[in-house]
PDB file of N, CA and C in Angstrom:
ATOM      1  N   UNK A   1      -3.698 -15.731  11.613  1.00  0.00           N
ATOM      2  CA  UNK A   1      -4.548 -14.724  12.206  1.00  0.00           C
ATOM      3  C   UNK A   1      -3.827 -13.377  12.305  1.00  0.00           C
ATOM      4  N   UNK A   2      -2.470 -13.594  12.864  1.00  0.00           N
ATOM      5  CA  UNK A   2      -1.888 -12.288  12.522  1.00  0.00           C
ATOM      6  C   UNK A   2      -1.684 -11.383  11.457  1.00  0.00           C
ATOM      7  N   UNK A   3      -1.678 -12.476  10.585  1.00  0.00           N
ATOM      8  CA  UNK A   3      -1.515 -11.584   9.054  1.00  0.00           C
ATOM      9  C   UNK A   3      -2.643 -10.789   8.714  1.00  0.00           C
ATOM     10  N   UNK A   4      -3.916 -11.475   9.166  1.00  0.00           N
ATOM     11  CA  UNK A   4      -4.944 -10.691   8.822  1.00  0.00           C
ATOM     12  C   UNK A   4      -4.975  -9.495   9.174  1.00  0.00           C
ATOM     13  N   UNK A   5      -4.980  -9.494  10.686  1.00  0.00           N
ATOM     14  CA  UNK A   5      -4.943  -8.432  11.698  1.00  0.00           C
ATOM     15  C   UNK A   5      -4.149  -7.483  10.844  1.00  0.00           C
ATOM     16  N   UNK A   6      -2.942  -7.897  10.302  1.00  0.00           N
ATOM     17  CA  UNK A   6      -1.734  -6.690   9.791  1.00  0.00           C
ATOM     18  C   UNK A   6      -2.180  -6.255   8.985  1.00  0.00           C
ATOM     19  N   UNK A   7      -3.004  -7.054   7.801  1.00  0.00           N
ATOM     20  CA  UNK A   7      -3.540  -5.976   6.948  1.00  0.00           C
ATOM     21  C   UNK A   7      -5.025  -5.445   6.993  1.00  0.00           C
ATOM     22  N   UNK A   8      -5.538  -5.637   8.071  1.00  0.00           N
ATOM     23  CA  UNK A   8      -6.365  -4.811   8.269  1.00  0.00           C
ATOM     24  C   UNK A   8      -6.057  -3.292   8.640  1.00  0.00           C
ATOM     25  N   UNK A   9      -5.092  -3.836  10.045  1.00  0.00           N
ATOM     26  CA  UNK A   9      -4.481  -2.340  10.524  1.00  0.00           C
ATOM     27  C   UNK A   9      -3.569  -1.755   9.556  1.00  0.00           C
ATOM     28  N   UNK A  10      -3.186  -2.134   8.257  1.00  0.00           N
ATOM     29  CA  UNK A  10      -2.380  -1.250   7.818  1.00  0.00           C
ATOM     30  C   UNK A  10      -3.181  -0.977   7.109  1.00  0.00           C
ATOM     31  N   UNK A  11      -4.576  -1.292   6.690  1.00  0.00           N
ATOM     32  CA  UNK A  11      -5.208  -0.704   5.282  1.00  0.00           C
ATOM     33  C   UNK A  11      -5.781   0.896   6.321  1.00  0.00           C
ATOM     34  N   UNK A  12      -6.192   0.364   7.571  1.00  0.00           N
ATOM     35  CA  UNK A  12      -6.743   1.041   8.600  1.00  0.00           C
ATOM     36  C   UNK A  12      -5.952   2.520   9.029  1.00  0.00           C
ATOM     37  N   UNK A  13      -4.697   1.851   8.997  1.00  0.00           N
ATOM     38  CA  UNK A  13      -3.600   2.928   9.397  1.00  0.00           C
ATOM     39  C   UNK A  13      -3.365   4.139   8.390  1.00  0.00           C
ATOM     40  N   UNK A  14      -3.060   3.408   7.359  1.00  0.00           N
ATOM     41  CA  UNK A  14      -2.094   4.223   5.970  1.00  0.00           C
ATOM     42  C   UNK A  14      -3.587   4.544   5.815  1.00  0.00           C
ATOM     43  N   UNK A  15      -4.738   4.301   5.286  1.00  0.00           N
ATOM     44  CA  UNK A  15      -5.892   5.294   5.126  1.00  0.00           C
ATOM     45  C   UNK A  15      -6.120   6.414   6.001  1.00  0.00           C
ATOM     46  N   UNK A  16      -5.771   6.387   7.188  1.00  0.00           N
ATOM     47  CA  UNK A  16      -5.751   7.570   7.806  1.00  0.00           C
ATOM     48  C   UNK A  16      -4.821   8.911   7.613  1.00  0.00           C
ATOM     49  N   UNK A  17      -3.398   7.935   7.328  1.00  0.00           N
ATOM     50  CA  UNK A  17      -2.552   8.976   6.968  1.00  0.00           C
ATOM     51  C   UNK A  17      -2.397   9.354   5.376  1.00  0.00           C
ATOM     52  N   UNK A  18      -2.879   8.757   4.459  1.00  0.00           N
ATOM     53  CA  UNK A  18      -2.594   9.368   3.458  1.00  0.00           C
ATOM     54  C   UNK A  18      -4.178  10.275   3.486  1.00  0.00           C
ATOM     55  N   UNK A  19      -4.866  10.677   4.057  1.00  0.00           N
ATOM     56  CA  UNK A  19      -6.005  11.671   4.047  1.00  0.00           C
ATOM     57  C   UNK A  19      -4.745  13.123   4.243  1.00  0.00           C
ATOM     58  N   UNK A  20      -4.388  12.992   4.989  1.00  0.00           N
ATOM     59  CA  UNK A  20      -3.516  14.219   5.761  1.00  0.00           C
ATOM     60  C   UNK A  20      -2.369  14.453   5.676  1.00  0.00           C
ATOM     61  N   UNK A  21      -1.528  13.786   5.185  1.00  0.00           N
ATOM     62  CA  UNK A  21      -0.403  13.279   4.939  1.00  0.00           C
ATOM     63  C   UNK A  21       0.486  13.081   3.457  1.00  0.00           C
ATOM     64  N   UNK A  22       1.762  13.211   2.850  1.00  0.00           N
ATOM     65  CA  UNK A  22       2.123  12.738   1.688  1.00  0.00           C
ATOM     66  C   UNK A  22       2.093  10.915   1.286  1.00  0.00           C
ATOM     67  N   UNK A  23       2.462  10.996   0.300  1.00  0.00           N
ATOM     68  CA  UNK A  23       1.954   9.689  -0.363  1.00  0.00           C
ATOM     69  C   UNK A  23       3.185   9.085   0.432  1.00  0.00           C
ATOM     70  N   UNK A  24       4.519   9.125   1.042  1.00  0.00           N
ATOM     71  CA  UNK A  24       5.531   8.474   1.387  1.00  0.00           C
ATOM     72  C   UNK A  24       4.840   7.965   3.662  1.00  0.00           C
ATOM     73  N   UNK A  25       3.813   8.760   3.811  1.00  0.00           N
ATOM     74  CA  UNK A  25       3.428   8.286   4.809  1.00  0.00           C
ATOM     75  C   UNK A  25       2.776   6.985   5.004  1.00  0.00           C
ATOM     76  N   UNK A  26       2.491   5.878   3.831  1.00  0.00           N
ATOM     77  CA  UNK A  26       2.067   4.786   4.137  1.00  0.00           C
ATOM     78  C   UNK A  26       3.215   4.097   4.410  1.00  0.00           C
ATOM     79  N   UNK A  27       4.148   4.206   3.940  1.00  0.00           N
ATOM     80  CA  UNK A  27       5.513   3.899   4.686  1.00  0.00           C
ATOM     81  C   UNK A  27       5.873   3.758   6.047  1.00  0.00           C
ATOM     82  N   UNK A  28       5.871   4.566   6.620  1.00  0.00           N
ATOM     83  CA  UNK A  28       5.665   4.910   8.015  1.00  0.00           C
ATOM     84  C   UNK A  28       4.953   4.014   8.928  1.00  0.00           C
ATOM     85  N   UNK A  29       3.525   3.805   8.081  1.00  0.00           N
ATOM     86  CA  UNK A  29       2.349   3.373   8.607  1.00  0.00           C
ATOM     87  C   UNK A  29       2.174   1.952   8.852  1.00  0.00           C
ATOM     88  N   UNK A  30       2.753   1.369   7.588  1.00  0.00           N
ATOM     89  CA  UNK A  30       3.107  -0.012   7.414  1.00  0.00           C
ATOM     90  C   UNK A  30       4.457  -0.718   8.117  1.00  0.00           C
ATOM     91  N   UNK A  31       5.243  -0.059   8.525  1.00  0.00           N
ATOM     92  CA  UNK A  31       6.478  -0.199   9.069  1.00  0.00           C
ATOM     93  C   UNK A  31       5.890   0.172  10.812  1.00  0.00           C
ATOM     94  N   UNK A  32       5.154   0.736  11.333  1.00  0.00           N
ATOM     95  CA  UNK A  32       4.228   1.238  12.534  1.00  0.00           C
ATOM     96  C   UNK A  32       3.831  -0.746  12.632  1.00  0.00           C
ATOM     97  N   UNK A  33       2.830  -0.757  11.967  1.00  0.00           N
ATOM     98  CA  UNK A  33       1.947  -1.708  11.695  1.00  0.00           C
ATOM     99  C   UNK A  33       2.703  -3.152  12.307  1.00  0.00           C
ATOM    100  N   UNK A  34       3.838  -3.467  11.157  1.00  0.00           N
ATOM    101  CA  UNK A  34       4.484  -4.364  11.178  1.00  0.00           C
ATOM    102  C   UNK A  34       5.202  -4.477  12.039  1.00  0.00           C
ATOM    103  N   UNK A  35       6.202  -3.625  12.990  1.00  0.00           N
ATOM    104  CA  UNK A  35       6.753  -3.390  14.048  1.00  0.00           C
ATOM    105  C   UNK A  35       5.462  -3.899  15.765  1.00  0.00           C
ATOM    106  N   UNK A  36       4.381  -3.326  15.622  1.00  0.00           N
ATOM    107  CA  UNK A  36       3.471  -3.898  16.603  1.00  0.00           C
ATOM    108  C   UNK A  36       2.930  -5.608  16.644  1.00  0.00           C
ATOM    109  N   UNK A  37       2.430  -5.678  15.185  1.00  0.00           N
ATOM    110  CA  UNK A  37       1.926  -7.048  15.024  1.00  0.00           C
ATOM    111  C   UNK A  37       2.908  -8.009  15.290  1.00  0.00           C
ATOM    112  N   UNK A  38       4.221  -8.122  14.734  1.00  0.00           N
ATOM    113  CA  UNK A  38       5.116  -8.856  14.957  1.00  0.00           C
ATOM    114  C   UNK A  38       5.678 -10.103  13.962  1.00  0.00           C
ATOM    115  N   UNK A  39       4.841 -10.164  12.962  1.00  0.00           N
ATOM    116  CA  UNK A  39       4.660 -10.885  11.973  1.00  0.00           C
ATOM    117  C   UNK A  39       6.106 -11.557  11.714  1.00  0.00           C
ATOM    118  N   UNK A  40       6.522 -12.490  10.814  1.00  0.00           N
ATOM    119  CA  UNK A  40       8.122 -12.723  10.578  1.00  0.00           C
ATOM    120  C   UNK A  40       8.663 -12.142   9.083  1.00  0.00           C
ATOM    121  N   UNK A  41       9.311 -12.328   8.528  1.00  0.00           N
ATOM    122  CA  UNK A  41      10.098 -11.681   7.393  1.00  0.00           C
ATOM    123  C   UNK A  41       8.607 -11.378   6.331  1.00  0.00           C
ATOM    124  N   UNK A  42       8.458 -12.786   5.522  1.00  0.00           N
ATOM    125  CA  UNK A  42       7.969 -12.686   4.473  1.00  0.00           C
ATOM    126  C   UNK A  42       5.970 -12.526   4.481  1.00  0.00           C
ATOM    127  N   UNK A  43       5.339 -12.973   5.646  1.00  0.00           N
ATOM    128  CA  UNK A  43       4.218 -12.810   5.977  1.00  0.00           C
ATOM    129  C   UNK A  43       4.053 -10.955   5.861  1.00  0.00           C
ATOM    130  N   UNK A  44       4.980 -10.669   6.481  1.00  0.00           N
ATOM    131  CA  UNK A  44       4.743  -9.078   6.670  1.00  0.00           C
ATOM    132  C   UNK A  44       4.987  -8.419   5.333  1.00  0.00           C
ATOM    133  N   UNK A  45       5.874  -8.778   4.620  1.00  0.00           N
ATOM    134  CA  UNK A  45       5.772  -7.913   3.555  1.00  0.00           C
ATOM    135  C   UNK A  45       4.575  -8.170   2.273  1.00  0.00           C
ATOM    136  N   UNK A  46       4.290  -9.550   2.432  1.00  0.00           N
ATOM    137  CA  UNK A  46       2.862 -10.127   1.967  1.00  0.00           C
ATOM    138  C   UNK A  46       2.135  -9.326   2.405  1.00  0.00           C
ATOM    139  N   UNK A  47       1.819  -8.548   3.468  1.00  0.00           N
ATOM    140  CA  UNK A  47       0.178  -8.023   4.258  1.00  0.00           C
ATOM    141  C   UNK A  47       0.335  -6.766   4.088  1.00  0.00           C
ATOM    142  N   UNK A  48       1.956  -6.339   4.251  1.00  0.00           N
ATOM    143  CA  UNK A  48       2.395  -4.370   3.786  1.00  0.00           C
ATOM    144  C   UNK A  48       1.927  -4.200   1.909  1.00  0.00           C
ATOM    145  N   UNK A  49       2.418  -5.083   0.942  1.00  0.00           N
ATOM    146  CA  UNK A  49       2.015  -5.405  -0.038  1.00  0.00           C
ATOM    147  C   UNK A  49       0.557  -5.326  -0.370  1.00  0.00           C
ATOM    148  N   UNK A  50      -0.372  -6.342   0.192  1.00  0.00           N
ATOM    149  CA  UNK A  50      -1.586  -6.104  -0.031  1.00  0.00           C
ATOM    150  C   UNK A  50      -2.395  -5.203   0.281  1.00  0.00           C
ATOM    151  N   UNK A  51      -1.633  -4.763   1.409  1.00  0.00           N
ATOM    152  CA  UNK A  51      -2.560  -3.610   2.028  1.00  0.00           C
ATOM    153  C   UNK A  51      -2.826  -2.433   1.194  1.00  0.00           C
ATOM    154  N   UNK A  52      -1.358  -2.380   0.927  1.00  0.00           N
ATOM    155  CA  UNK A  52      -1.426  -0.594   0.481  1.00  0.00           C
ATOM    156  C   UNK A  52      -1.449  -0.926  -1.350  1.00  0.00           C
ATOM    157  N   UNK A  53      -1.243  -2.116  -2.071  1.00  0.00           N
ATOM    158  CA  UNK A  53      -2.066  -2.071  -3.333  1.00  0.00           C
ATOM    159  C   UNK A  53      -3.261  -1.896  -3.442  1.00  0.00           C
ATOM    160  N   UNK A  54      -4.492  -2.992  -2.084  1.00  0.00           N
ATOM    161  CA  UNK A  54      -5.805  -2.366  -2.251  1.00  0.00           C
ATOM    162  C   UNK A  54      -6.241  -1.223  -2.227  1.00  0.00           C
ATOM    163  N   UNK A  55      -5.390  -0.428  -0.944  1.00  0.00           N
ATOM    164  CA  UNK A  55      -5.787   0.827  -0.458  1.00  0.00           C
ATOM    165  C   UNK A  55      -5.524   1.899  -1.898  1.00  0.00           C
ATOM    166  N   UNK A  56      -4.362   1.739  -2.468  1.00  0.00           N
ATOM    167  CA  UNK A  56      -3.676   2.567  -3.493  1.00  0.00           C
ATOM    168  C   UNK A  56      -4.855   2.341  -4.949  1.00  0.00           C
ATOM    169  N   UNK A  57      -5.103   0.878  -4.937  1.00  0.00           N
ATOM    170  CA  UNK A  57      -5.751   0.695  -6.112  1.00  0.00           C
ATOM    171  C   UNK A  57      -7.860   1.103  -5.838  1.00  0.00           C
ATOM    172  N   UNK A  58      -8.337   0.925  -4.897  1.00  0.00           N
ATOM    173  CA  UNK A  58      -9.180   1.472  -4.375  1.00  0.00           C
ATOM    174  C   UNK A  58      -9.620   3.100  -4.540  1.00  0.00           C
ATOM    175  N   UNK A  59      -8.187   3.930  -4.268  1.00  0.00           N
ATOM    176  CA  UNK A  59      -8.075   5.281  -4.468  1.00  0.00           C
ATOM    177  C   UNK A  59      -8.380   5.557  -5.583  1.00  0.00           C
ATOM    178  N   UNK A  60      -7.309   4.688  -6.444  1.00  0.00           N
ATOM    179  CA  UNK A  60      -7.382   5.117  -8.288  1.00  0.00           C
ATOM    180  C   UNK A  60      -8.365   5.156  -8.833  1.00  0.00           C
ATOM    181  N   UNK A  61      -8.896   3.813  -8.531  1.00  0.00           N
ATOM    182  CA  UNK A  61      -9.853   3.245  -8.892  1.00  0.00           C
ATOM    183  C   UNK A  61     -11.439   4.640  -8.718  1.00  0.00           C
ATOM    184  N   UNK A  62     -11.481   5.195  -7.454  1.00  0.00           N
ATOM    185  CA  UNK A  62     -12.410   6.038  -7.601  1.00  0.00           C
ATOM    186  C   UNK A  62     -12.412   7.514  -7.779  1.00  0.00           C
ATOM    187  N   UNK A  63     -11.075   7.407  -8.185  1.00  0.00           N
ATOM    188  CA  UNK A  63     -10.667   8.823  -8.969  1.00  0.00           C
ATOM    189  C   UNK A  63     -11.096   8.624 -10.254  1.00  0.00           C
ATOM    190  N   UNK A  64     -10.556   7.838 -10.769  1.00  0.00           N
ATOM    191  CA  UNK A  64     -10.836   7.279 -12.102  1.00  0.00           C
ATOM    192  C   UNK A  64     -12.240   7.468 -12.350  1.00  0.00           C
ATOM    193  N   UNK A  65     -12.986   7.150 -11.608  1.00  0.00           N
ATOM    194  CA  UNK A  65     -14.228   6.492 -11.986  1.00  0.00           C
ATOM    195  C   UNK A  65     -14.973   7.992 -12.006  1.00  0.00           C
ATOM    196  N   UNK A  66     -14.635   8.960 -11.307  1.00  0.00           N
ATOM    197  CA  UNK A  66     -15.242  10.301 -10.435  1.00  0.00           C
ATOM    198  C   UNK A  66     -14.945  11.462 -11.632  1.00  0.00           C
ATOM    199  N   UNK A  67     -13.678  10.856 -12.876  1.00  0.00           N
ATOM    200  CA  UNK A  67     -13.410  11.922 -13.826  1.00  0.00           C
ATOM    201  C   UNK A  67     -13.438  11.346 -15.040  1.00  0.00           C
ATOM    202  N   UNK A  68     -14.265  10.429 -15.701  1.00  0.00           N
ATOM    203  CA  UNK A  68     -14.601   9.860 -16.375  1.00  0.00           C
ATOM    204  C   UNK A  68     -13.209   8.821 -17.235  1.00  0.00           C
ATOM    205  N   UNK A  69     -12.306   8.890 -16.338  1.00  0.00           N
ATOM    206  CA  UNK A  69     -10.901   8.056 -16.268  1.00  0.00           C
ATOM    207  C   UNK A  69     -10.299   9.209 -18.339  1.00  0.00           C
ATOM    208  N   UNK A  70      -9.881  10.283 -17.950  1.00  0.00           N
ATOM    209  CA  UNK A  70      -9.364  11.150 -19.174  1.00  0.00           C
ATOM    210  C   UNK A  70      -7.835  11.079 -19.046  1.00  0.00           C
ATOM    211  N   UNK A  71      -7.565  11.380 -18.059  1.00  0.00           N
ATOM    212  CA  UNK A  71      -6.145  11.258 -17.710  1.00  0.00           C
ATOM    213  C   UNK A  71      -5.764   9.800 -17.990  1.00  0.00           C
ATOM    214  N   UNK A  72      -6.175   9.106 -17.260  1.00  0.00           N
ATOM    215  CA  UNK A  72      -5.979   7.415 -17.304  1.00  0.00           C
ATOM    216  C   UNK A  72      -5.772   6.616 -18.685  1.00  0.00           C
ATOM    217  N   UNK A  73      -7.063   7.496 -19.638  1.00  0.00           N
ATOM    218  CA  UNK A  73      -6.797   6.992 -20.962  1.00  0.00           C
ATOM    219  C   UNK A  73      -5.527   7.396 -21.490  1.00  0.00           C
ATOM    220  N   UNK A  74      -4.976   8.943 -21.505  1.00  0.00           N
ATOM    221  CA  UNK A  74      -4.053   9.480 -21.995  1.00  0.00           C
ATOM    222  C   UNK A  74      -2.540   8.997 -21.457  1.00  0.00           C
ATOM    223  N   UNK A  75      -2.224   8.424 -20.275  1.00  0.00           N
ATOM    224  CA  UNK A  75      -1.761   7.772 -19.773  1.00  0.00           C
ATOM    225  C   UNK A  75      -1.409   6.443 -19.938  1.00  0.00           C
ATOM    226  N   UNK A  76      -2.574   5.628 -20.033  1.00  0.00           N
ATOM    227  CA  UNK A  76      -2.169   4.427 -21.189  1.00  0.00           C
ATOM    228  C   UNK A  76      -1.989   4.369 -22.418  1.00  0.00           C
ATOM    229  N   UNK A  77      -2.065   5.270 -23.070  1.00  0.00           N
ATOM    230  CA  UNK A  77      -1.182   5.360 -24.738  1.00  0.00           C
ATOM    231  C   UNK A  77       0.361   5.428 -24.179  1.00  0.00           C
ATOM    232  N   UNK A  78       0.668   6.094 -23.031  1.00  0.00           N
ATOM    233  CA  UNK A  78       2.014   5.950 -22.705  1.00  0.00           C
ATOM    234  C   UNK A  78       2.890   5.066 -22.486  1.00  0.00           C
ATOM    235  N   UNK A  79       2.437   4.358 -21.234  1.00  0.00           N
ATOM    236  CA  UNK A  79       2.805   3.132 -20.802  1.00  0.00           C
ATOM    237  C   UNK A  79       2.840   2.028 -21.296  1.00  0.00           C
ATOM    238  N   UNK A  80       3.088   1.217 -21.477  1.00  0.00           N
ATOM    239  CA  UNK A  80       2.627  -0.467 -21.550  1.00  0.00           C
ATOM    240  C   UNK A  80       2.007  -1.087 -21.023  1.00  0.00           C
ATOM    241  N   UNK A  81       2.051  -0.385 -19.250  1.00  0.00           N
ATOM    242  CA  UNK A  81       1.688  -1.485 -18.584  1.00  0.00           C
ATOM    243  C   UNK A  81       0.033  -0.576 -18.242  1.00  0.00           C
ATOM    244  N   UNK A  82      -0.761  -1.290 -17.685  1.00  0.00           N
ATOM    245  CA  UNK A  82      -2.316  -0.141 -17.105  1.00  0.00           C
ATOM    246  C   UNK A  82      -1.804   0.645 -16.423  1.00  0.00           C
ATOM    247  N   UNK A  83      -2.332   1.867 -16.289  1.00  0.00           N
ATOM    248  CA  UNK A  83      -2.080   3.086 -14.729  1.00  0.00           C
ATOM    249  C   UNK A  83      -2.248   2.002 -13.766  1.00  0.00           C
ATOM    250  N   UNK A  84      -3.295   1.650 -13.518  1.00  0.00           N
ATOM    251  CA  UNK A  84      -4.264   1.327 -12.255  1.00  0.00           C
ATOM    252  C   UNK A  84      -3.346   0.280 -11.482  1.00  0.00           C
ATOM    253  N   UNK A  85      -3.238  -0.890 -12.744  1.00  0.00           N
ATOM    254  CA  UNK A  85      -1.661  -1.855 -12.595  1.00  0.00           C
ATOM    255  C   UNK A  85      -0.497  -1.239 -11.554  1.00  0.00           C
ATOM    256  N   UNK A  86      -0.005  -0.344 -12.411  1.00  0.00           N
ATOM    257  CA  UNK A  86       1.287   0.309 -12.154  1.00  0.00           C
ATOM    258  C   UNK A  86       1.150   1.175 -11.313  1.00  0.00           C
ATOM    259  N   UNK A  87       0.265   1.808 -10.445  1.00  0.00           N
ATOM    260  CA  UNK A  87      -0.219   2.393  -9.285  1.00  0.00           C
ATOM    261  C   UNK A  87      -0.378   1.250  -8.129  1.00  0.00           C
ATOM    262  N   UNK A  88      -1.014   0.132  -8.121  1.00  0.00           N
ATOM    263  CA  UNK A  88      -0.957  -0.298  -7.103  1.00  0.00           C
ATOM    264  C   UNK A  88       0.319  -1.433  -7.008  1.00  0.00           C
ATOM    265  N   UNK A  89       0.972  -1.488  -8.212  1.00  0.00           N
ATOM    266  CA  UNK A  89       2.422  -2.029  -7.844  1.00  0.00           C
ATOM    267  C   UNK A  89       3.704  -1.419  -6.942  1.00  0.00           C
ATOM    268  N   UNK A  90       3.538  -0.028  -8.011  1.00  0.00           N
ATOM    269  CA  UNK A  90       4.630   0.914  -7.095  1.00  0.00           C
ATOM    270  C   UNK A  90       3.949   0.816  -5.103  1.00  0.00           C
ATOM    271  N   UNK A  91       2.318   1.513  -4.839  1.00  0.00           N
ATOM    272  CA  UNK A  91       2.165   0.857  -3.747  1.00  0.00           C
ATOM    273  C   UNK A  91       2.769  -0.104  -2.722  1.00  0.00           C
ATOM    274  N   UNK A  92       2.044  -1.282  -3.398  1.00  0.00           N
ATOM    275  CA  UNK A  92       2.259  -2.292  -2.866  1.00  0.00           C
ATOM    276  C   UNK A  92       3.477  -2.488  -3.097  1.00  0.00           C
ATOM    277  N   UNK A  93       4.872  -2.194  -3.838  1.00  0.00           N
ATOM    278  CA  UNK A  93       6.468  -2.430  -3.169  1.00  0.00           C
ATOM    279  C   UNK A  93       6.387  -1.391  -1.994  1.00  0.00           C
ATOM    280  N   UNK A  94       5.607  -0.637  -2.063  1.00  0.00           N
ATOM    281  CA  UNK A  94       6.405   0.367  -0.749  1.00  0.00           C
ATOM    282  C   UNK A  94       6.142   0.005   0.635  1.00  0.00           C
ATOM    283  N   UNK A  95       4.522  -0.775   0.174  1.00  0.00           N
ATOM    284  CA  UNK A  95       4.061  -0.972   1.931  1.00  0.00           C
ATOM    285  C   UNK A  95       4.708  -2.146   1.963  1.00  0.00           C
ATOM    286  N   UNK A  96       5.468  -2.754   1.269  1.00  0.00           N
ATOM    287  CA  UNK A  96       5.383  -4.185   1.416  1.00  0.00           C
ATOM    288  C   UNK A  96       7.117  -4.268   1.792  1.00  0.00           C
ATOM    289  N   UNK A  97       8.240  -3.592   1.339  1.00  0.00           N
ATOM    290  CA  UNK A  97       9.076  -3.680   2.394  1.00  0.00           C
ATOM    291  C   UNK A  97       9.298  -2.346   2.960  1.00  0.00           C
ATOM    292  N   UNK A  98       8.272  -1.059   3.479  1.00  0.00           N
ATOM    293  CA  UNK A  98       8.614  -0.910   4.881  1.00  0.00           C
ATOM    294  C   UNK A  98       7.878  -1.485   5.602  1.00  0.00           C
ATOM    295  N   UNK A  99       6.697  -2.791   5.207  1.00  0.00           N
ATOM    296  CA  UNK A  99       6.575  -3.409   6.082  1.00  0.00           C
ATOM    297  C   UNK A  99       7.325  -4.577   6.922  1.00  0.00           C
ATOM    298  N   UNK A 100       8.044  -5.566   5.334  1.00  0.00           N
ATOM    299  CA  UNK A 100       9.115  -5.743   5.896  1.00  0.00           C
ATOM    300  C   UNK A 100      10.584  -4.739   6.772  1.00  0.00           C
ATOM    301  N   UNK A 101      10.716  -3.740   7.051  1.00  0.00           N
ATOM    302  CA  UNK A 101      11.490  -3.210   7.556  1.00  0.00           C
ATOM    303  C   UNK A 101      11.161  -3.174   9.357  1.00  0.00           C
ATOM    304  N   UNK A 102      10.002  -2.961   9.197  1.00  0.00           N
ATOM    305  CA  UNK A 102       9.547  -2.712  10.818  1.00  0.00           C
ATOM    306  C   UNK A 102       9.403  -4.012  11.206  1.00  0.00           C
ATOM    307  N   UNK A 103       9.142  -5.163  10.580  1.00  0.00           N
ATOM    308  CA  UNK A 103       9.300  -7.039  11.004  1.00  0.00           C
ATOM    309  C   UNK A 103      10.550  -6.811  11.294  1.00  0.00           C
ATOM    310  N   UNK A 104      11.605  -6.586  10.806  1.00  0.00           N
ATOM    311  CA  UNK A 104      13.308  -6.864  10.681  1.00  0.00           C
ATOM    312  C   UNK A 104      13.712  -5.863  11.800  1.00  0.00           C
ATOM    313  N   UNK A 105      13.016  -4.703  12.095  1.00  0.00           N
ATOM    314  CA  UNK A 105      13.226  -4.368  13.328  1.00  0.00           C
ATOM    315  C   UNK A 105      13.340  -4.802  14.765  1.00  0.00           C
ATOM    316  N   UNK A 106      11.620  -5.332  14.278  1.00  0.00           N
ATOM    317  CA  UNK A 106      11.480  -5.732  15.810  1.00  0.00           C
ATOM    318  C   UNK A 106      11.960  -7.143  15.998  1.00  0.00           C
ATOM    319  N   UNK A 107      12.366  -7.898  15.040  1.00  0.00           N
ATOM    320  CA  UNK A 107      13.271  -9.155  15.190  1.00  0.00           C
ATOM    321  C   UNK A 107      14.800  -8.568  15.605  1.00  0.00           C
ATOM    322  N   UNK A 108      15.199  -7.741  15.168  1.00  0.00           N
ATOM    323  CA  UNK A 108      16.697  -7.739  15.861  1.00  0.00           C
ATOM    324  C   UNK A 108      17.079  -7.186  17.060  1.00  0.00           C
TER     325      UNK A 108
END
């Protein structure tokens, strides 16, 4: 039940702050998050992870969709891997250990 809770409030949280905020504030948010809920090591970075890939891939996803995805195409001739992929990966490592960071906090 907690885990849920965590990624609700962090999809909840980090959506607020990346409106107003730089892209390094879901960090913050998720490490906020994880520090309150209380979660243990690996649950938390599971829920910082999911959170901010949906939230991140959600974003792309309707940018993409809002500019007939031009950039996105030109972008994957680059890469190997998809944008959309590789957007909510980088994400989801970030929420996912400063979410683990704020668990490892409030455990020590």
């Amino acid at each position: 039940m907690k885990f849920l809770v965590q990624l609700a409030a962090t999809v909840v949280v980090c959506l607020g702050l990346q409106l107003f905020l730089p892209w390094w504030s879901i960090a913050v948010g998720a490490a906020g998050v994880a520090f309150v809920v209380g979660n243990k090591g690996l649950k938390s970075f599971v829920a910082g992870f999911l959170a901010i890939a949906l939230l991140w891939g959600v974003f792309a996803l309707s940018i993409d969709l809002q500019t007939k995805a031009i950039l996105t195409d030109k972008i994957n001739q680059l890469l190997p891997l998809h944008a959309l992929v590789l957007t909510m990966l980088v994400g989801g490592l970030v929420g996912g250990f400063a979410a683990l960071t704020g668990a490892l906090i409030k455990s020590s």
